[in-house]
PDB file of N, CA and C in Angstrom:
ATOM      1  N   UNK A   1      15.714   4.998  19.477  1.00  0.00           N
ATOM      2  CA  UNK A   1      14.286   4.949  19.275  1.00  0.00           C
ATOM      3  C   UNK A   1      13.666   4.243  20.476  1.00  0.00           C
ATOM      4  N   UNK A   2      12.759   4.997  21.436  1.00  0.00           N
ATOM      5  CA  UNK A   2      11.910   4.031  22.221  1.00  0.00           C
ATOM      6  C   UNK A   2      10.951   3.346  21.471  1.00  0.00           C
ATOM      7  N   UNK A   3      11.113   2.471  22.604  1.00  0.00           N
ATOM      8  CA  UNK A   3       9.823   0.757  22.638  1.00  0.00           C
ATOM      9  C   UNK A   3       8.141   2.092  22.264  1.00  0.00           C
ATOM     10  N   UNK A   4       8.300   3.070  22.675  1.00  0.00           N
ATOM     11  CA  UNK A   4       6.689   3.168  23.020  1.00  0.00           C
ATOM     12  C   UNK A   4       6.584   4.041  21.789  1.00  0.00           C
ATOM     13  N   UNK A   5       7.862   4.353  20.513  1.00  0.00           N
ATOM     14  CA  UNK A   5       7.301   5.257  19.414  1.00  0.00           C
ATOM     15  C   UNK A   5       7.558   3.916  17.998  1.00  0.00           C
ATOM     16  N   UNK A   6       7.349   2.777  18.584  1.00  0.00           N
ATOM     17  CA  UNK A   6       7.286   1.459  17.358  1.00  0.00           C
ATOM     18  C   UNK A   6       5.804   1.359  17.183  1.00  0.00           C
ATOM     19  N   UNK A   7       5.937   1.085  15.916  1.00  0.00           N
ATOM     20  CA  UNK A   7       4.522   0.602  15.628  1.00  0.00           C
ATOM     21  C   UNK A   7       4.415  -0.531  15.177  1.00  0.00           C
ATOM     22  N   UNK A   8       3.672  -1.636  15.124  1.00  0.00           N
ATOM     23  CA  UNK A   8       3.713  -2.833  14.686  1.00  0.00           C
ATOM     24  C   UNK A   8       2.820  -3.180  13.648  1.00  0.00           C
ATOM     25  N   UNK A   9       3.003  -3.396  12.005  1.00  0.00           N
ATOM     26  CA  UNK A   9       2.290  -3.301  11.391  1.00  0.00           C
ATOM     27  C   UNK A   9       2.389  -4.145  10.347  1.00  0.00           C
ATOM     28  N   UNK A  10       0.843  -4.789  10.155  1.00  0.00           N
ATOM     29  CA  UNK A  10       1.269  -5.892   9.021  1.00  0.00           C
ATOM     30  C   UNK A  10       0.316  -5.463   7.499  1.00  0.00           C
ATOM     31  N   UNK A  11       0.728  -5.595   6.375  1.00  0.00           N
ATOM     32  CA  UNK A  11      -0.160  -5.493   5.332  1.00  0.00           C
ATOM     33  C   UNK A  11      -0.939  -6.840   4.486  1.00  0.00           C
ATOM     34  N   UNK A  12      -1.695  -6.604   4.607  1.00  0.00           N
ATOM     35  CA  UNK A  12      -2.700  -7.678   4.161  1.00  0.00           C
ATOM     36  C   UNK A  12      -3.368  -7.369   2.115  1.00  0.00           C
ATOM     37  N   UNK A  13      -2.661  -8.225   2.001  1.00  0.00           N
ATOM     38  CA  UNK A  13      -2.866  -7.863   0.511  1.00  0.00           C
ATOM     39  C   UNK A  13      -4.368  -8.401   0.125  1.00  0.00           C
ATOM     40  N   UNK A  14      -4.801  -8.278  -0.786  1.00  0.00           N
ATOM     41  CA  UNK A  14      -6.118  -8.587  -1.526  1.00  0.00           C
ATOM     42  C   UNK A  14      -6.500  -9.736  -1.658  1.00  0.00           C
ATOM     43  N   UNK A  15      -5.537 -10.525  -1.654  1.00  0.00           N
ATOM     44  CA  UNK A  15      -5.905 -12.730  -1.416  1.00  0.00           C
ATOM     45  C   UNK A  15      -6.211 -12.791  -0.270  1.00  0.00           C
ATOM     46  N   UNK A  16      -5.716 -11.962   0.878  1.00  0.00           N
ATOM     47  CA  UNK A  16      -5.875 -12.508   2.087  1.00  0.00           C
ATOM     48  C   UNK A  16      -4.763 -12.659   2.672  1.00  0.00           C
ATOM     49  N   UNK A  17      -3.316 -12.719   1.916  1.00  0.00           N
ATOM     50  CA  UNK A  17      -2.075 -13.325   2.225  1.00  0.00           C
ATOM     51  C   UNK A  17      -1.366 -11.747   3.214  1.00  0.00           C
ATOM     52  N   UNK A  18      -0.422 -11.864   3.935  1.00  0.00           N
ATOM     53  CA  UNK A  18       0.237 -10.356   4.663  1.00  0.00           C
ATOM     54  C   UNK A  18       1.642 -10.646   4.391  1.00  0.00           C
ATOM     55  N   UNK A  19       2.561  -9.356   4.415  1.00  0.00           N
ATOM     56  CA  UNK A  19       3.484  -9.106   4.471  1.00  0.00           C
ATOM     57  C   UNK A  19       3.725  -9.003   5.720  1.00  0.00           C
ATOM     58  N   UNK A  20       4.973  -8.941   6.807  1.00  0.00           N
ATOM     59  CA  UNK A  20       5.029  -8.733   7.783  1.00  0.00           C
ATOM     60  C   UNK A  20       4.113  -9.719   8.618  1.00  0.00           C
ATOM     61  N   UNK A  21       4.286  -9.448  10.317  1.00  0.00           N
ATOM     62  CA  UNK A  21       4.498  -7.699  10.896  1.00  0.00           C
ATOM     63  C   UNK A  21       5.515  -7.430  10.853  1.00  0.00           C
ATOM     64  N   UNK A  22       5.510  -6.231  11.336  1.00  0.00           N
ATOM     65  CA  UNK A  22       7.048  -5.733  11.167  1.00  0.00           C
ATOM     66  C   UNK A  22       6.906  -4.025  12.371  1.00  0.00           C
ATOM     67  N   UNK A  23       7.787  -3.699  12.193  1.00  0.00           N
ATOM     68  CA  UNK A  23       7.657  -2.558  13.671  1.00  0.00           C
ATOM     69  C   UNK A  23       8.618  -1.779  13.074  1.00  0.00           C
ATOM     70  N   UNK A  24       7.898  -0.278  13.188  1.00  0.00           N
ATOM     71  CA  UNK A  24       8.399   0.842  12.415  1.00  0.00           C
ATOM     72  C   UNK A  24       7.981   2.122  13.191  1.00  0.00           C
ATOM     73  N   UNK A  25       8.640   3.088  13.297  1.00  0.00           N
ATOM     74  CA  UNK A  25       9.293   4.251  14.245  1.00  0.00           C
ATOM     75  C   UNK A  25       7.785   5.252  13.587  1.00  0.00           C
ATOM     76  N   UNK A  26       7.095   5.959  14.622  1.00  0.00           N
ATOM     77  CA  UNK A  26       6.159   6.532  14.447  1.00  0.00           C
ATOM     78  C   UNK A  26       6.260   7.852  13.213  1.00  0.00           C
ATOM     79  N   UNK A  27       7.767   7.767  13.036  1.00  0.00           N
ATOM     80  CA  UNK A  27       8.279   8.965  12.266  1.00  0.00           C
ATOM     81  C   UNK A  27       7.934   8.382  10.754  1.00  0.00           C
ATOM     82  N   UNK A  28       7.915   7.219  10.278  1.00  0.00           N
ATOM     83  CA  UNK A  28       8.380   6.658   9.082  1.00  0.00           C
ATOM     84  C   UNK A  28       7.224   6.794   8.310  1.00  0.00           C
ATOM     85  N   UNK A  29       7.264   7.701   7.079  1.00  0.00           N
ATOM     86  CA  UNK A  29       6.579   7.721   6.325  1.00  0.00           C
ATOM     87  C   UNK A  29       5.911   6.841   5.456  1.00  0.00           C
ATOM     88  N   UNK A  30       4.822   7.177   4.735  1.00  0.00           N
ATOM     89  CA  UNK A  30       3.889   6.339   4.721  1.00  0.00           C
ATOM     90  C   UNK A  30       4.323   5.286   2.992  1.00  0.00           C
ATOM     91  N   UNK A  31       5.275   6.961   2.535  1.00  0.00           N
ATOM     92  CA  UNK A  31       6.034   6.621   1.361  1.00  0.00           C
ATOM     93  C   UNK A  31       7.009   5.175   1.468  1.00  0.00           C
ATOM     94  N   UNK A  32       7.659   5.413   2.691  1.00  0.00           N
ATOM     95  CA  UNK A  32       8.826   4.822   2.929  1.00  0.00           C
ATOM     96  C   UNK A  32       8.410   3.000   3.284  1.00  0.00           C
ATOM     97  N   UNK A  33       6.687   3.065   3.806  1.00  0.00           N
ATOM     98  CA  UNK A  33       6.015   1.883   4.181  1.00  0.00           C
ATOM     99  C   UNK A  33       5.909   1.251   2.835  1.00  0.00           C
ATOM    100  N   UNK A  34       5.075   1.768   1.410  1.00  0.00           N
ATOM    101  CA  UNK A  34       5.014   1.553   0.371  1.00  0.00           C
ATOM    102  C   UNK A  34       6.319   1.281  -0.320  1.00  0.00           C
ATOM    103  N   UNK A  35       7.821   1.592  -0.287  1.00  0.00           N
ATOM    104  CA  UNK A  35       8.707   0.844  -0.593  1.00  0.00           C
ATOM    105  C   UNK A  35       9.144  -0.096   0.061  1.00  0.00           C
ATOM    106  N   UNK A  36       9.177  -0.911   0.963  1.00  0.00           N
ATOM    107  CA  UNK A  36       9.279  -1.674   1.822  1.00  0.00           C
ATOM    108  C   UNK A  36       7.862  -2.793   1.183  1.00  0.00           C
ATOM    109  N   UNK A  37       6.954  -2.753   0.917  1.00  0.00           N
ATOM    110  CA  UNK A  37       5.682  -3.410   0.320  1.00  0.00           C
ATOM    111  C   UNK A  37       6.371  -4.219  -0.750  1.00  0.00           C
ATOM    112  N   UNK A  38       6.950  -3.076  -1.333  1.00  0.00           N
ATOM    113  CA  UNK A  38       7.351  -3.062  -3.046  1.00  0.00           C
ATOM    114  C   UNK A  38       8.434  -4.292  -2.897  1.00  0.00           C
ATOM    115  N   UNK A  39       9.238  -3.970  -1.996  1.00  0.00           N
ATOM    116  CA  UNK A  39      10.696  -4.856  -2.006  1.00  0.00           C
ATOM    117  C   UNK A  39      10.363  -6.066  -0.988  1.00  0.00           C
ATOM    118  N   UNK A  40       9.592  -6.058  -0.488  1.00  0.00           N
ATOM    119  CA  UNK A  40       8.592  -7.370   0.175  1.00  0.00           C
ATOM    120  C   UNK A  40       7.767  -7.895  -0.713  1.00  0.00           C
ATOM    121  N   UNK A  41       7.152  -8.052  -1.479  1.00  0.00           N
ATOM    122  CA  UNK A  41       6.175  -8.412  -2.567  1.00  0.00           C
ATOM    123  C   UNK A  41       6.625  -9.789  -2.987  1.00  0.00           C
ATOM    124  N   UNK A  42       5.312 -10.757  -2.510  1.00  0.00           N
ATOM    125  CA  UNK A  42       5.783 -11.958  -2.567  1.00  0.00           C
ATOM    126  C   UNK A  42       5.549 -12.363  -4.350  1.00  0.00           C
ATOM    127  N   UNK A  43       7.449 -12.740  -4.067  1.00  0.00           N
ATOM    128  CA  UNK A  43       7.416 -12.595  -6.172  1.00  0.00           C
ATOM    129  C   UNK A  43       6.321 -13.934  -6.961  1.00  0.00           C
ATOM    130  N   UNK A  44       6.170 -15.027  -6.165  1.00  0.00           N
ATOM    131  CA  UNK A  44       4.639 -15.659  -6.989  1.00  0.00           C
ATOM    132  C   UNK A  44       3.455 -14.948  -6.861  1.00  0.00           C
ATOM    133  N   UNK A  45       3.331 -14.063  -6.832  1.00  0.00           N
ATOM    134  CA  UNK A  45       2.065 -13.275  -7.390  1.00  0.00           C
ATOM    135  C   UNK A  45       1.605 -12.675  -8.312  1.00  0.00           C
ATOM    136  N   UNK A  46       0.848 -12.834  -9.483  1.00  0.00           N
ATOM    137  CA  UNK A  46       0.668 -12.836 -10.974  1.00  0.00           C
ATOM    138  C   UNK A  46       1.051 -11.025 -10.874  1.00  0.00           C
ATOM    139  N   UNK A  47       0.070 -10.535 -10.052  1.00  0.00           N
ATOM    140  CA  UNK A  47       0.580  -9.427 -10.364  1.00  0.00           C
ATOM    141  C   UNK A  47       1.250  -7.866  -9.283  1.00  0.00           C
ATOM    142  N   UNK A  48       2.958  -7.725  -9.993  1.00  0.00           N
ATOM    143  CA  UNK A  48       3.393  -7.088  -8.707  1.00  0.00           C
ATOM    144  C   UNK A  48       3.377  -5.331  -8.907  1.00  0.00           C
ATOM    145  N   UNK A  49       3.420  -4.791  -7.765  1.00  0.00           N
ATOM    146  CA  UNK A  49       3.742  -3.041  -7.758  1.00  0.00           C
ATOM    147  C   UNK A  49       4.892  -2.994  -8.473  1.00  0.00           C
ATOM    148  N   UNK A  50       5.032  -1.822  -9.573  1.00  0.00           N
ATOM    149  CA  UNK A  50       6.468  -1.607  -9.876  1.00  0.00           C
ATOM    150  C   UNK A  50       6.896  -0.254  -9.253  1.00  0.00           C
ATOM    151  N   UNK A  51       6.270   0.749  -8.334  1.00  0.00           N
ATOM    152  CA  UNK A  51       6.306   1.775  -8.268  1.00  0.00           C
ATOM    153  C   UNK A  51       5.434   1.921  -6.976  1.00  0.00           C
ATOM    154  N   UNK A  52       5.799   2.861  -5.492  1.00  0.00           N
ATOM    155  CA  UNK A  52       4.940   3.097  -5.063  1.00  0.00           C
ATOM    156  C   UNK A  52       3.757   4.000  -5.584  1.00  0.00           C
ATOM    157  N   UNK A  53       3.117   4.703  -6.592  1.00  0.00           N
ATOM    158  CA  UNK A  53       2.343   5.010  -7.129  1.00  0.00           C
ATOM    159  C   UNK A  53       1.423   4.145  -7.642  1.00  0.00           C
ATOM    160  N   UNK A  54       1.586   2.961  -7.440  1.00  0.00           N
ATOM    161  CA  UNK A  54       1.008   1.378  -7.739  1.00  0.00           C
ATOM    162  C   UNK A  54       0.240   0.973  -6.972  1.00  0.00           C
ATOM    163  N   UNK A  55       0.456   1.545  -5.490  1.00  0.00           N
ATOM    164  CA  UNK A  55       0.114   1.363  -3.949  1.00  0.00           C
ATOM    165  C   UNK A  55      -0.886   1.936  -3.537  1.00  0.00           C
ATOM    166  N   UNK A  56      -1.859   1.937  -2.866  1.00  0.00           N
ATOM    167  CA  UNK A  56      -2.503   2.636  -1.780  1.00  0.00           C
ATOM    168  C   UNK A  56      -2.408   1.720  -0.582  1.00  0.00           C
ATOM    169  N   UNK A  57      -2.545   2.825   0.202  1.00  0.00           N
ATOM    170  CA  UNK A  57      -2.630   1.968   1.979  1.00  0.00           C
ATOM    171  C   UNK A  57      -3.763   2.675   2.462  1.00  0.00           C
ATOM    172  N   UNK A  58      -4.630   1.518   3.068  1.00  0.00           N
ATOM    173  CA  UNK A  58      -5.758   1.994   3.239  1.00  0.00           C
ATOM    174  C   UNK A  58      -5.201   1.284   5.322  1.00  0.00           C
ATOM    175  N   UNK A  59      -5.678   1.998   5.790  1.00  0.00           N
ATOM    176  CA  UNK A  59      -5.586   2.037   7.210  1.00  0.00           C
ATOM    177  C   UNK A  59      -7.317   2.932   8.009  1.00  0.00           C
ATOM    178  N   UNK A  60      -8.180   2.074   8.705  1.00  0.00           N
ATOM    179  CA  UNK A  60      -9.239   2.726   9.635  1.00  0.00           C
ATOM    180  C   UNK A  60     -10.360   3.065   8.419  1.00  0.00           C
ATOM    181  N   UNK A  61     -10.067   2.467   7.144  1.00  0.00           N
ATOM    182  CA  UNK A  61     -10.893   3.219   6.405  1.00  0.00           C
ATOM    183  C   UNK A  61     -10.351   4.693   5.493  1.00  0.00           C
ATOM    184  N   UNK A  62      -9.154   4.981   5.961  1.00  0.00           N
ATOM    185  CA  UNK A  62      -8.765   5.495   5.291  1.00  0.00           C
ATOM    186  C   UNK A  62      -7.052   5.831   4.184  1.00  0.00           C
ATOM    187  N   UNK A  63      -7.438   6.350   3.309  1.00  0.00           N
ATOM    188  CA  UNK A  63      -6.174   6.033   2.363  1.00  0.00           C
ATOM    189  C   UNK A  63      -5.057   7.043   3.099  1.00  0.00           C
ATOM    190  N   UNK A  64      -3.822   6.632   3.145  1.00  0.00           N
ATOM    191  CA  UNK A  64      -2.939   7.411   3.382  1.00  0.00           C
ATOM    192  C   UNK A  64      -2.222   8.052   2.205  1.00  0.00           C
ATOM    193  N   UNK A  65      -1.444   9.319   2.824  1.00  0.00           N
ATOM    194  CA  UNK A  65      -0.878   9.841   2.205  1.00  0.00           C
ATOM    195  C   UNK A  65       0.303   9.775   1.927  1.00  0.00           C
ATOM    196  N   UNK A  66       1.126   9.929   0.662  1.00  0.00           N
ATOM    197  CA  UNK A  66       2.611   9.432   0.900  1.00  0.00           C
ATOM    198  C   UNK A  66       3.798  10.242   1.810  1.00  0.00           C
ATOM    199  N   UNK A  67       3.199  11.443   1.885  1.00  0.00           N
ATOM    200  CA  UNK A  67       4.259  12.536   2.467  1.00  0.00           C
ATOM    201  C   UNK A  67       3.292  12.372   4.214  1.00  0.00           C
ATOM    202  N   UNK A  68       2.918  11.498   4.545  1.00  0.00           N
ATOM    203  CA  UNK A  68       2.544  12.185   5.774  1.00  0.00           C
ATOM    204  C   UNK A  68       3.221  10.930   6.450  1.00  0.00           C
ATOM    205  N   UNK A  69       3.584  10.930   8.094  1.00  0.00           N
ATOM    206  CA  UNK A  69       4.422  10.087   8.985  1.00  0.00           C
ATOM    207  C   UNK A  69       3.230   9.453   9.207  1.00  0.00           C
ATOM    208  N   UNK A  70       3.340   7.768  10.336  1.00  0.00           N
ATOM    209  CA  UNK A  70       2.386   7.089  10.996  1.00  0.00           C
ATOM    210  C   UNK A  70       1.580   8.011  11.683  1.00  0.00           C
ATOM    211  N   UNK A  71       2.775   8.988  12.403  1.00  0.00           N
ATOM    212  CA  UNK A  71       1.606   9.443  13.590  1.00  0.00           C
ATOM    213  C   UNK A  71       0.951  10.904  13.399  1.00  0.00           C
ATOM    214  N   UNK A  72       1.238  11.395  11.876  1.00  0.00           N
ATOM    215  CA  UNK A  72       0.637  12.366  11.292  1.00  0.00           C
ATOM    216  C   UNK A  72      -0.586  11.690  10.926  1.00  0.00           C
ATOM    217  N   UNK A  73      -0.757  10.325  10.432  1.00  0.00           N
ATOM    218  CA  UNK A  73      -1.393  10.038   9.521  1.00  0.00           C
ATOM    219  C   UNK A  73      -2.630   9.000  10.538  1.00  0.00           C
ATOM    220  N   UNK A  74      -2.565   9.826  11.910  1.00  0.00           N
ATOM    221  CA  UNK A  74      -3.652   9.021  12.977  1.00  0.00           C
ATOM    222  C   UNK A  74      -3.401   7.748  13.429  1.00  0.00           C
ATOM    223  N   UNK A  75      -2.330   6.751  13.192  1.00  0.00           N
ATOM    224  CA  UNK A  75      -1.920   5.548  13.898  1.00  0.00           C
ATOM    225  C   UNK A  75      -1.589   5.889  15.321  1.00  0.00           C
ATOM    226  N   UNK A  76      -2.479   5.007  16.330  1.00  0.00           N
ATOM    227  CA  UNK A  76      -2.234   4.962  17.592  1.00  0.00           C
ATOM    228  C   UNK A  76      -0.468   4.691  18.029  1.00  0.00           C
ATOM    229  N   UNK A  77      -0.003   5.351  18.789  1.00  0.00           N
ATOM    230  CA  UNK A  77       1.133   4.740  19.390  1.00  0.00           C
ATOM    231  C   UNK A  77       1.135   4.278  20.658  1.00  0.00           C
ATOM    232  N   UNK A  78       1.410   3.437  20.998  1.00  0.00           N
ATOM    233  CA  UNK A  78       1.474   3.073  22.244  1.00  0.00           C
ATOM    234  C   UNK A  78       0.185   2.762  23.127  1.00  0.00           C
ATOM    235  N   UNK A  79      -0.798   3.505  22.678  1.00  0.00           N
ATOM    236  CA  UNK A  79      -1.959   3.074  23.270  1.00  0.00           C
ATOM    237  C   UNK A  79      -2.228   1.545  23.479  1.00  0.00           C
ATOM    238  N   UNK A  80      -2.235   0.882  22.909  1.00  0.00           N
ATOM    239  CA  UNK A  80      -2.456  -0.213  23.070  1.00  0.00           C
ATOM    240  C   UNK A  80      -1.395  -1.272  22.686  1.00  0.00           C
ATOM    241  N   UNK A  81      -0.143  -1.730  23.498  1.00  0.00           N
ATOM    242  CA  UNK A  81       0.775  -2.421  23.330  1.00  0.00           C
ATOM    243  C   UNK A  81       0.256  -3.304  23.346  1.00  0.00           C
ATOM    244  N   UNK A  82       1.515  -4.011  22.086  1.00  0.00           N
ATOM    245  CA  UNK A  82       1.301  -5.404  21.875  1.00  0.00           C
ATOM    246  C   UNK A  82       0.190  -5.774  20.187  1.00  0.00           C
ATOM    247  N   UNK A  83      -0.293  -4.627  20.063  1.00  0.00           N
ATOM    248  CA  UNK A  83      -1.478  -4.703  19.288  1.00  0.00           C
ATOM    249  C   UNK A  83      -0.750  -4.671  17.437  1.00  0.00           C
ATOM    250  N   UNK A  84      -1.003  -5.407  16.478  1.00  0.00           N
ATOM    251  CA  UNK A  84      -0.441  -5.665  15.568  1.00  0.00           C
ATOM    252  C   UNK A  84      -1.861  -4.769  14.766  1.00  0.00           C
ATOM    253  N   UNK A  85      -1.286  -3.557  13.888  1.00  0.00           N
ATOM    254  CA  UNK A  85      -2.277  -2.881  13.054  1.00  0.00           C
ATOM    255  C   UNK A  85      -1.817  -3.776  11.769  1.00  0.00           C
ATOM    256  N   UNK A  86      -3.381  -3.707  10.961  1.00  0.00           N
ATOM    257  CA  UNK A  86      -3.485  -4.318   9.759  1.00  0.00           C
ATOM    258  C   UNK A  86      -3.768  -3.083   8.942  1.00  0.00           C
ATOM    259  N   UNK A  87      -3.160  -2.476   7.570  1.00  0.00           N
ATOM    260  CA  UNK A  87      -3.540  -1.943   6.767  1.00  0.00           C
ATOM    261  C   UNK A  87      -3.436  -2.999   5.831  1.00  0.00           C
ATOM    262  N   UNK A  88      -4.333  -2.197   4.769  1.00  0.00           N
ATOM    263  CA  UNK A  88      -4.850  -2.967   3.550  1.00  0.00           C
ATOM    264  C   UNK A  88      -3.947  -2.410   2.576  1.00  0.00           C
ATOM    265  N   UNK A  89      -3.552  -3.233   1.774  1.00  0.00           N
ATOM    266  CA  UNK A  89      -3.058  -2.617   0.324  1.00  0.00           C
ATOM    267  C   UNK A  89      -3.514  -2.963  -0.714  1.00  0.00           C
ATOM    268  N   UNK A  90      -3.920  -2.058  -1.717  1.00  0.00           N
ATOM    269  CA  UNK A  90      -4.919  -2.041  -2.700  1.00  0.00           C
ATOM    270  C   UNK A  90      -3.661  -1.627  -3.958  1.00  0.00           C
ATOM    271  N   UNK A  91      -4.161  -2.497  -4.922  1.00  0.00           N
ATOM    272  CA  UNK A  91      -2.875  -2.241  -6.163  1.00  0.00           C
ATOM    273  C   UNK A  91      -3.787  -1.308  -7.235  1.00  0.00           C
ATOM    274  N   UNK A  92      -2.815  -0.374  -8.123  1.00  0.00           N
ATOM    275  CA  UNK A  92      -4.015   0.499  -9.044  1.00  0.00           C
ATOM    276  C   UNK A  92      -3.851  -0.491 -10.249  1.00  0.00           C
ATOM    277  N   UNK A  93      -5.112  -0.668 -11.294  1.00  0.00           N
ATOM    278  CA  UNK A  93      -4.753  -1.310 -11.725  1.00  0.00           C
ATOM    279  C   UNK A  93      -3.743  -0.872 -12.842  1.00  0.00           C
ATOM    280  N   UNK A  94      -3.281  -1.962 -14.024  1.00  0.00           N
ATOM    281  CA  UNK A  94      -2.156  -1.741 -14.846  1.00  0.00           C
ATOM    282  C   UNK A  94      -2.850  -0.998 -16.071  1.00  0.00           C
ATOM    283  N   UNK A  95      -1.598   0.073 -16.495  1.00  0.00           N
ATOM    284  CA  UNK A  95      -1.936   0.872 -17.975  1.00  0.00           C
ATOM    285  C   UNK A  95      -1.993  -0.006 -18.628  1.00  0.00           C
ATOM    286  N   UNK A  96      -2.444   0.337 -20.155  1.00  0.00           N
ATOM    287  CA  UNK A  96      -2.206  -0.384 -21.220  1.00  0.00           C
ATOM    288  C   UNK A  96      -0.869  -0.317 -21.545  1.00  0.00           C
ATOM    289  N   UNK A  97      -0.361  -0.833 -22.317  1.00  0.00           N
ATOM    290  CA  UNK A  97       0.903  -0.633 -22.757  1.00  0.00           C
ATOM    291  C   UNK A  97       0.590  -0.018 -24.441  1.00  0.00           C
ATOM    292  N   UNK A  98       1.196   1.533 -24.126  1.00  0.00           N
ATOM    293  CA  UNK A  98       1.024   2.297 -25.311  1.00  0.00           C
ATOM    294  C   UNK A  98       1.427   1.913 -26.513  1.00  0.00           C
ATOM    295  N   UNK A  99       2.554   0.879 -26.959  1.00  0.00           N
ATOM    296  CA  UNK A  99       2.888   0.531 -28.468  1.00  0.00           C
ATOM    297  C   UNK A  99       1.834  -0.438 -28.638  1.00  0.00           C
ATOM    298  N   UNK A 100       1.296  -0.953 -27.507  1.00  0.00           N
ATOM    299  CA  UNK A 100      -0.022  -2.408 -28.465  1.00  0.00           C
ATOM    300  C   UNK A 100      -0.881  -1.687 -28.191  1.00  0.00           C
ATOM    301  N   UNK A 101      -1.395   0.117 -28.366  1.00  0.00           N
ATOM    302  CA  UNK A 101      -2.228   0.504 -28.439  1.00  0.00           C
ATOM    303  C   UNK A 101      -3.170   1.008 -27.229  1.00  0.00           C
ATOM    304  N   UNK A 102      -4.438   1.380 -27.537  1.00  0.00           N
ATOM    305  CA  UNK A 102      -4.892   1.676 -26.332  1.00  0.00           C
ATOM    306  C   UNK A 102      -6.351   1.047 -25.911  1.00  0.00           C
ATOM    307  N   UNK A 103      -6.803  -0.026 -25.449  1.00  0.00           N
ATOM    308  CA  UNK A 103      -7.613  -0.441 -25.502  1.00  0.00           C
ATOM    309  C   UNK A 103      -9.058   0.181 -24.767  1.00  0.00           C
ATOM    310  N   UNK A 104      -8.662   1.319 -23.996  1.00  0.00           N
ATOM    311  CA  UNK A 104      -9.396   2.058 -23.213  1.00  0.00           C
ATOM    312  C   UNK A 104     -10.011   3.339 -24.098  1.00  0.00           C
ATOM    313  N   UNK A 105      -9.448   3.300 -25.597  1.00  0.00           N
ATOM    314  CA  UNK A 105      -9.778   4.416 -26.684  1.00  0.00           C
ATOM    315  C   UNK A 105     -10.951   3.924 -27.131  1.00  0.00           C
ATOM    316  N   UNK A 106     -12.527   5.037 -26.658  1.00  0.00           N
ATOM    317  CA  UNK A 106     -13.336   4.853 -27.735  1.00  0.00           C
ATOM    318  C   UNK A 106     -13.457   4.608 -28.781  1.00  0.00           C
ATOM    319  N   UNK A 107     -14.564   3.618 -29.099  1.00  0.00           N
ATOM    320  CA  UNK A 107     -14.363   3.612 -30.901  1.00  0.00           C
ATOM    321  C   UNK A 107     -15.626   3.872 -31.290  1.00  0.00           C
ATOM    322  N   UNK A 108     -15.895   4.462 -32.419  1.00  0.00           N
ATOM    323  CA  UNK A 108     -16.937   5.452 -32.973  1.00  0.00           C
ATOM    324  C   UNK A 108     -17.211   3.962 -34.012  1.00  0.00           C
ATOM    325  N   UNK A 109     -18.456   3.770 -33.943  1.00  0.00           N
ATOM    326  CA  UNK A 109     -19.335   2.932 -34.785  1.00  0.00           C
ATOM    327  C   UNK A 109     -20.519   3.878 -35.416  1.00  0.00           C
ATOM    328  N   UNK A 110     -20.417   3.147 -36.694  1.00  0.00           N
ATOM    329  CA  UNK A 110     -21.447   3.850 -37.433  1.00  0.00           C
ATOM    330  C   UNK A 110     -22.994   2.881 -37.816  1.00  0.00           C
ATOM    331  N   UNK A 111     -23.584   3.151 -37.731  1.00  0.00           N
ATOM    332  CA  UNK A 111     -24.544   1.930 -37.911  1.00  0.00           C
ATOM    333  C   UNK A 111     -26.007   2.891 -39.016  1.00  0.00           C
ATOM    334  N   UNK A 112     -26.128   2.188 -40.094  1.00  0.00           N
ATOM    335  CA  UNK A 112     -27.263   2.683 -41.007  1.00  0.00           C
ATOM    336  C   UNK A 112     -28.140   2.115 -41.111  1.00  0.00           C
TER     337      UNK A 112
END
């Protein structure tokens, strides 16, 4: 792997706190960034990803895709060495948990 197809990239979670940096091959999917999040996830944090489907990566304003590479997915390479990219990671929030019900189920009130 050349020096000039690394990318250097840190994720900045929602407190403010980052994972990384860390430097990853322009090839490496965006999927493969989101497990790496997952298995980095600093465990005192009330609440963690269990799944990259848990994940979004937001990069320039925009969300990436899981099947697309860095440099499918518009990350500069090499242009500017030395330069540490920040994507954002945004968590979805959590289901209910279906046996205690569903708290997101309308409830029909009757009022006379």
């Amino acid at each position: 792997m050349a020096q000039q197809d690394l990318i250097e990239i840190k994720f900045r979670l929602a407190d403010g706190t980052d994972i990384g940096p860390k430097k990853y091959s322009s090839a490496t999917t965006v999927l493969a960034l989101k497990e790496t999040i997952i298995a980095e996830w600093p465990k005192e944090k009330e609440t963690v990803p269990k799944t990259v489907n848990d994940v979004k990566l937001i990069s320039a304003g925009k969300i990436l895709e899981n099947t697309r590479t860095l440099a499918e997915s518009g990350l500069s390479v090499g242009e500017l060495p030395g330069v540490v990219i920040t994507m954002h990671v945004v968590l979805r929030p959590p289901l209910p948990d279906k046996s205690s019900g569903n708290p997101l189920r309308p409830s029909i009130i009757n009022i006379l």
